[in-house]
N, C-alpha and C. Protein backbone atom coordinates (compact mmCIF):
# COMPACT_ATOMS: atom_id res chain seq x y z
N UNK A 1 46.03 2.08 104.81
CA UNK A 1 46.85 2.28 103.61
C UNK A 1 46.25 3.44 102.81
N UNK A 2 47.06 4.61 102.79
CA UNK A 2 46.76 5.46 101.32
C UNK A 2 47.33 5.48 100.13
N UNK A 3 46.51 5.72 99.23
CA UNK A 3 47.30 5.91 98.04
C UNK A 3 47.88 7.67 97.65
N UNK A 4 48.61 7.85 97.69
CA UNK A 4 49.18 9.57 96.97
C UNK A 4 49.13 9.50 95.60
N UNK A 5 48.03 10.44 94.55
CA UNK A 5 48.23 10.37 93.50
C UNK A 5 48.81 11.49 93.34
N UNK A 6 49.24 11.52 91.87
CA UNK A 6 49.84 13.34 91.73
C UNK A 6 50.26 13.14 90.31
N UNK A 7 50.78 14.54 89.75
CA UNK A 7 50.79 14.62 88.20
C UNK A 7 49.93 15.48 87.36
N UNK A 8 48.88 15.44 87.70
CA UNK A 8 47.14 15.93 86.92
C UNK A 8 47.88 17.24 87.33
N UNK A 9 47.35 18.31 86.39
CA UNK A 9 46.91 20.10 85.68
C UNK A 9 46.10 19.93 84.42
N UNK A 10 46.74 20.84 83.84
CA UNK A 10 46.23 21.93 82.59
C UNK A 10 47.29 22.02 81.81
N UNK A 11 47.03 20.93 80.57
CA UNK A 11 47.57 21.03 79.49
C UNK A 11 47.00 21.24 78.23
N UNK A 12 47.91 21.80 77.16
CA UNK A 12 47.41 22.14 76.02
C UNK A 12 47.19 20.80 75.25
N UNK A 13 45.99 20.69 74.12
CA UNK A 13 46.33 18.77 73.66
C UNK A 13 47.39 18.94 72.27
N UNK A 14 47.86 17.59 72.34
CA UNK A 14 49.23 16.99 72.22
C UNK A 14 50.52 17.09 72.99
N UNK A 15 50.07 17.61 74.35
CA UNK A 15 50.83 17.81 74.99
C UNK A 15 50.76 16.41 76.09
N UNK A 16 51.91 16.12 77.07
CA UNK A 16 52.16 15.26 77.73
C UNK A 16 51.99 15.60 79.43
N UNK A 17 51.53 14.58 79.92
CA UNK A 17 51.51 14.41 81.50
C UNK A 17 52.39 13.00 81.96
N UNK A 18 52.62 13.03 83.33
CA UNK A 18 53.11 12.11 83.58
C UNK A 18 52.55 11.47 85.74
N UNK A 19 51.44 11.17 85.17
CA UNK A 19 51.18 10.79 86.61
C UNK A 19 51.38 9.68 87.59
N UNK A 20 51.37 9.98 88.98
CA UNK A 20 52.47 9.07 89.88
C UNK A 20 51.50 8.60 91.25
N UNK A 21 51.33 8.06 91.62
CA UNK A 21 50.74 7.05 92.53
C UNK A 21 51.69 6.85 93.41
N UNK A 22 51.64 6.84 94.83
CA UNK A 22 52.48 6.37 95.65
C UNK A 22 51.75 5.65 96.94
N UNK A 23 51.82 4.65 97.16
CA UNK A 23 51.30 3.79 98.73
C UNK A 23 51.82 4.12 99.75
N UNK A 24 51.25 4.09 100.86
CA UNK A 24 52.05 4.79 102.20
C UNK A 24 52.37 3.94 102.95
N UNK A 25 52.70 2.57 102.68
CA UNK A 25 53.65 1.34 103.05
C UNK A 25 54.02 0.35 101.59
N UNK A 26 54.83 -0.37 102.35
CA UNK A 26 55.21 -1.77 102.06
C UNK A 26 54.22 -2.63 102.08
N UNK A 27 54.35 -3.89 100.52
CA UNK A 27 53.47 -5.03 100.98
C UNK A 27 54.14 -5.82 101.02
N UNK A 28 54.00 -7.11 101.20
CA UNK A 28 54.19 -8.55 101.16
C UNK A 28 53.79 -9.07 99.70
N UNK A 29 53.40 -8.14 98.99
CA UNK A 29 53.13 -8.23 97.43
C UNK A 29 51.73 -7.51 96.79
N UNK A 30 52.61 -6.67 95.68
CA UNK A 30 51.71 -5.97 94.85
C UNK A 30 51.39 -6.76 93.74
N UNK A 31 49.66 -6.95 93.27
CA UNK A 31 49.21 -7.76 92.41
C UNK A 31 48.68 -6.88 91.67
N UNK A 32 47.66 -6.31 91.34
CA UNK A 32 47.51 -5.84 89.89
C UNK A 32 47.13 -4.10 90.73
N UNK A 33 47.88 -3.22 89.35
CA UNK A 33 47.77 -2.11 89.66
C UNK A 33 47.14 -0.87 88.28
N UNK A 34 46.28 -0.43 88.66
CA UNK A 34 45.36 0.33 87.68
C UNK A 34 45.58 1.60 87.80
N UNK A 35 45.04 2.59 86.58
CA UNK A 35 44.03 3.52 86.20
C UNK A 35 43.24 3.76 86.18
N UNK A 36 42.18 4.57 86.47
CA UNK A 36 40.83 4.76 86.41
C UNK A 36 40.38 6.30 86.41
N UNK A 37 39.48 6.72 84.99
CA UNK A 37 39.34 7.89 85.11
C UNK A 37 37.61 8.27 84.98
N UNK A 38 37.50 9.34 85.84
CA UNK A 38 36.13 9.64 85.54
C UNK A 38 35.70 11.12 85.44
N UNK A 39 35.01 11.23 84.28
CA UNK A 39 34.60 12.50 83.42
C UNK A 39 33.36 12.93 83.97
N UNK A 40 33.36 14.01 84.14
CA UNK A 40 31.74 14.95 84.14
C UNK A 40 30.36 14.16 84.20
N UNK A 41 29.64 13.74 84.53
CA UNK A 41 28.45 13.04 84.04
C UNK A 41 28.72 11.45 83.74
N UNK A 42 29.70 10.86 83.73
CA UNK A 42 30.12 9.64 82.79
C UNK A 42 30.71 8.59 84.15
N UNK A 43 30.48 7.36 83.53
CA UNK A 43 30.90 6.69 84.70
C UNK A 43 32.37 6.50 84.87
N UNK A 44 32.67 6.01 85.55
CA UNK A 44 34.28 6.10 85.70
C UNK A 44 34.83 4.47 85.01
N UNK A 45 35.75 4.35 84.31
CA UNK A 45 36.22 3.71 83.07
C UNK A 45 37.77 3.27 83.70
N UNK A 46 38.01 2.07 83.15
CA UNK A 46 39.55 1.29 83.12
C UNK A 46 40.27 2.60 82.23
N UNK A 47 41.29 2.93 82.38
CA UNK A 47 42.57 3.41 81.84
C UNK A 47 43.77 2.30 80.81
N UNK A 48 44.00 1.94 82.18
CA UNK A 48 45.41 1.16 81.84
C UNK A 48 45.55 0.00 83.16
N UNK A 49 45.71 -1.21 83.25
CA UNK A 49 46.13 -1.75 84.55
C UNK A 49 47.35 -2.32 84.01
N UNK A 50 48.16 -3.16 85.18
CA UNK A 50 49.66 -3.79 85.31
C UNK A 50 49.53 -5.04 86.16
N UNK A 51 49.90 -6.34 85.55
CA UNK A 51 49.73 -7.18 86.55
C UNK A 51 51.40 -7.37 87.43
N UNK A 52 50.87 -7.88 88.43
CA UNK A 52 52.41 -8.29 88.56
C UNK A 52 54.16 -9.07 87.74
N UNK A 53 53.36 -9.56 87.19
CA UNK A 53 54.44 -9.94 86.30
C UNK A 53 54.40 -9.24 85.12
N UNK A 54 54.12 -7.55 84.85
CA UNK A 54 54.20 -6.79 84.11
C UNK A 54 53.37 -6.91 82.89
N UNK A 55 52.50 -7.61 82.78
CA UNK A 55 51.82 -7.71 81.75
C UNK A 55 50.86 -6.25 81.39
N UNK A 56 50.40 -5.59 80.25
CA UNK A 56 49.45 -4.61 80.96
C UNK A 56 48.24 -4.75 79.76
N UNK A 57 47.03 -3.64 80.26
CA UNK A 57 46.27 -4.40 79.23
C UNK A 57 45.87 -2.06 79.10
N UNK A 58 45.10 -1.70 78.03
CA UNK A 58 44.72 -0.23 77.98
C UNK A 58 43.40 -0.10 77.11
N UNK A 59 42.64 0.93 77.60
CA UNK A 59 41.73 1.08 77.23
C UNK A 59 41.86 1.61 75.44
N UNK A 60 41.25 1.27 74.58
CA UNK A 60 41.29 1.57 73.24
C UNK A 60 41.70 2.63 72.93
N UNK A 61 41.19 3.63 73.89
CA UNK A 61 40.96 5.32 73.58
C UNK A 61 42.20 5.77 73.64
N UNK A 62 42.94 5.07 74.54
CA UNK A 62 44.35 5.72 75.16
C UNK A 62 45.78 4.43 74.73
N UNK A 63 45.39 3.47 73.79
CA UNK A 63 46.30 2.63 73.12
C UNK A 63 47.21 3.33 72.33
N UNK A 64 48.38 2.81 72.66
CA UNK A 64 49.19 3.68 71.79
C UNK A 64 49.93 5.01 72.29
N UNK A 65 48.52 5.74 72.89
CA UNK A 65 49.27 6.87 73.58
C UNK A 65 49.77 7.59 75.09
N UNK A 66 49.10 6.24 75.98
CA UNK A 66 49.25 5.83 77.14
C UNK A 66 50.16 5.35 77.60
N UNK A 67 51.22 4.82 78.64
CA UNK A 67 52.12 3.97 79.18
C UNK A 67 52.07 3.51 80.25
N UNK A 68 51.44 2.70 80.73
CA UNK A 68 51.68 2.11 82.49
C UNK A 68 52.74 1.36 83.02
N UNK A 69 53.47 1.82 83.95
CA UNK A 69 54.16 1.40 84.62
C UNK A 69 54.60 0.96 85.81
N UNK A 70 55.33 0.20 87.00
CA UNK A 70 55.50 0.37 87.90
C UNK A 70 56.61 0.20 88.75
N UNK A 71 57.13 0.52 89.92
CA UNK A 71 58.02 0.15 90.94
C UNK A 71 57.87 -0.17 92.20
N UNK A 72 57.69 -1.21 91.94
CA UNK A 72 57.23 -2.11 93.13
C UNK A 72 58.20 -1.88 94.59
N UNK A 73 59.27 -1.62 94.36
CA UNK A 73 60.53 -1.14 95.31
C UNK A 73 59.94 0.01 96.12
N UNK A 74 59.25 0.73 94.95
CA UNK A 74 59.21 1.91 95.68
C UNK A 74 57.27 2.39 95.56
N UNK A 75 57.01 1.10 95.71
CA UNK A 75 55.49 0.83 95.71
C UNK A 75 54.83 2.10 95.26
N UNK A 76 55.00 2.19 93.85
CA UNK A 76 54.79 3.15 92.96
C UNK A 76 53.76 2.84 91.66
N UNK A 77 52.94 3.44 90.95
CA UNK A 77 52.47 3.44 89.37
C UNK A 77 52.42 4.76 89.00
N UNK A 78 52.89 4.39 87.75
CA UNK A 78 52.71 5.82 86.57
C UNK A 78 52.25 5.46 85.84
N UNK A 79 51.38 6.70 85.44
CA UNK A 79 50.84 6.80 83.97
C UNK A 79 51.29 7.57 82.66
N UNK A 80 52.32 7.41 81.71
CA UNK A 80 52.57 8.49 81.49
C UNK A 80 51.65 8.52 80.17
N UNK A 81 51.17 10.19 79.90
CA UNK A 81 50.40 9.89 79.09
C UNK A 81 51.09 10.99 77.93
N UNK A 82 50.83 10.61 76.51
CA UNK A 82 51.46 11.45 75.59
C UNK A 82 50.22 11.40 74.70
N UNK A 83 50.09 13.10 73.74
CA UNK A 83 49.73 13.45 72.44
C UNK A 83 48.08 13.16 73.70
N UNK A 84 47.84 14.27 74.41
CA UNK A 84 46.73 14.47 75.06
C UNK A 84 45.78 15.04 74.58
N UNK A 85 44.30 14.42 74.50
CA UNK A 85 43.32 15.04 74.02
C UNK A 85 42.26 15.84 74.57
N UNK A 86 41.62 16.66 74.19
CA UNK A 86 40.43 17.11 75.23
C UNK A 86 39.76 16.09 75.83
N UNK A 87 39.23 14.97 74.88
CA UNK A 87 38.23 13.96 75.70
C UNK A 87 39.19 13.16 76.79
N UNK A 88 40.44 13.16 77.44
CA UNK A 88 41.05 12.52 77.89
C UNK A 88 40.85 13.59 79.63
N UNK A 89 40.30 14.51 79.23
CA UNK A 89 40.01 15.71 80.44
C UNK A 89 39.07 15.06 81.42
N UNK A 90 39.10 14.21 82.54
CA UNK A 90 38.93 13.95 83.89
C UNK A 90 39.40 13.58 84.86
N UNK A 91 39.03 13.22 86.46
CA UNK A 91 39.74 12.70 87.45
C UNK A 91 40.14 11.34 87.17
N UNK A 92 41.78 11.12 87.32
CA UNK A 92 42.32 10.27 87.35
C UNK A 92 42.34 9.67 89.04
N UNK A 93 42.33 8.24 89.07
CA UNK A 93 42.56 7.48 89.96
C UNK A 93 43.10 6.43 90.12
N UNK A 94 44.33 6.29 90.90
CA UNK A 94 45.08 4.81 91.06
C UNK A 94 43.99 3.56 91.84
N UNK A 95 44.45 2.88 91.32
CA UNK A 95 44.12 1.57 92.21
C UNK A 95 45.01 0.54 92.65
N UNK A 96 44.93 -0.23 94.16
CA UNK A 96 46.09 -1.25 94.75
C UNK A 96 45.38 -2.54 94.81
N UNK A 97 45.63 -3.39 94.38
CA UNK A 97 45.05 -5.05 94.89
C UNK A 97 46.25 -5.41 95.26
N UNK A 98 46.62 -5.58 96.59
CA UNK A 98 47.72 -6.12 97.22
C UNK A 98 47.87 -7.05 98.25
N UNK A 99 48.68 -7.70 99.09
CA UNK A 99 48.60 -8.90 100.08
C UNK A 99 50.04 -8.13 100.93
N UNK A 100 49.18 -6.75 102.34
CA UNK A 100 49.94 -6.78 103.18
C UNK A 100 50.74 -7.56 103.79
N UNK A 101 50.50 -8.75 104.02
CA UNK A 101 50.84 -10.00 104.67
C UNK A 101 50.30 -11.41 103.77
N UNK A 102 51.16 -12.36 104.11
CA UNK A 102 50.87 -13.60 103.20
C UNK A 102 49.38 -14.08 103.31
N UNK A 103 48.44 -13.57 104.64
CA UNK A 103 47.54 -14.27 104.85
C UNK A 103 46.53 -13.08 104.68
N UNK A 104 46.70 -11.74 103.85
CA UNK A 104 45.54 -10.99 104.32
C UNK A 104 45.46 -10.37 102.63
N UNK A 105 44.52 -9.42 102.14
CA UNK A 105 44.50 -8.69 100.72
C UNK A 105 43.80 -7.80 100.91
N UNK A 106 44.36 -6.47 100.49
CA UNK A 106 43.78 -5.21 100.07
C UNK A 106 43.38 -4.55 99.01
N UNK A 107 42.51 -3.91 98.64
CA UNK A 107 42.00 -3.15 97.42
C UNK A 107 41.59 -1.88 97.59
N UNK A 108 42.68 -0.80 97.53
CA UNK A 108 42.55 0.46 97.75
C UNK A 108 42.19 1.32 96.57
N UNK A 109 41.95 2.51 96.72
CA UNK A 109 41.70 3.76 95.43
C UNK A 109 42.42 4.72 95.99
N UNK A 110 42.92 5.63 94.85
CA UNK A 110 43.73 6.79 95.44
C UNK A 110 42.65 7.89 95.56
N UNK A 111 43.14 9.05 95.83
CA UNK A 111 41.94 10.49 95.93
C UNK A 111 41.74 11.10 94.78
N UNK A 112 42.63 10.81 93.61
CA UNK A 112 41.63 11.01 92.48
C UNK A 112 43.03 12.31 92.37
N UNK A 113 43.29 12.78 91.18
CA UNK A 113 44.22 13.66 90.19
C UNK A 113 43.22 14.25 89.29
N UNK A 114 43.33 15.71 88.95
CA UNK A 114 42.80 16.39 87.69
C UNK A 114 43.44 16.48 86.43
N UNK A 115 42.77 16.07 85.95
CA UNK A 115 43.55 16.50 84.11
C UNK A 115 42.74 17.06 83.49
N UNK A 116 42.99 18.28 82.85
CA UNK A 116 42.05 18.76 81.91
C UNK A 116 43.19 19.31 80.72
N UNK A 117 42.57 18.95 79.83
CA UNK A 117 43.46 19.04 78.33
C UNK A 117 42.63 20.37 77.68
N UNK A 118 43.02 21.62 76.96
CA UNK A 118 42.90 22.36 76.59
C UNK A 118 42.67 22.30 75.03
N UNK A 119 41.75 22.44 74.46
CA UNK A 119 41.80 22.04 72.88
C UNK A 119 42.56 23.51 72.24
């Protein structure tokens, strides 16, 4: 299973991105689906996750100006992010906790997206 991330450039801040995650199959069920970004030197940090029954939870920094979403149809997550800041400038990464099959579970990472916000 891969994940396709995409979305990440070079924006000016207060400006908007909108990044997209895609799985390279079908499951038997998608369970919780994340964000994860990691900066220069810094460890890599929760974003935003989505449980299956849509609940979501976001990191403080990005409350408010963050959005997670998903389409499970089209075994998809977005991030869309608005009113972007410089400190919001690192590799983004999806994450999958899923159940290919009723009897098996996966936990994938995507290859990671760039964002760098321009002050």
């Amino acid at each position: 299973v891969q994940l396709q991330a995409s979305g990440g450039g070079l924006v000016q801040a207060g400006g908007s991105l909108r990044l997209s995650c895609v799985a390279s199959r079908r499951f038997y069920r998608i369970d919780n689906l994340g964000w994860f970004r990691q900066a220069p030197g810094k460890e890599r940090e929760l974003v935003a996750s989505i449980t299956s029954g849509g609940s979501t939870k976001y990191a403080n920094s990005v409350q408010g100006r963050f959005t997670i979403s998903r389409d499970d149809a089209e075994h998809t997550v977005y991030l869309q992010m608005n009113s972007l800041k410089p400190e919001d400038t690192a590799v983004y990464y999806c994450n999958l906790n899923a159940k290919p099959s009723i009897d098996a579970r996966i936990h994938v990472w995507g290859q990671g997206t760039q964002v760098t916000v321009s002050s």
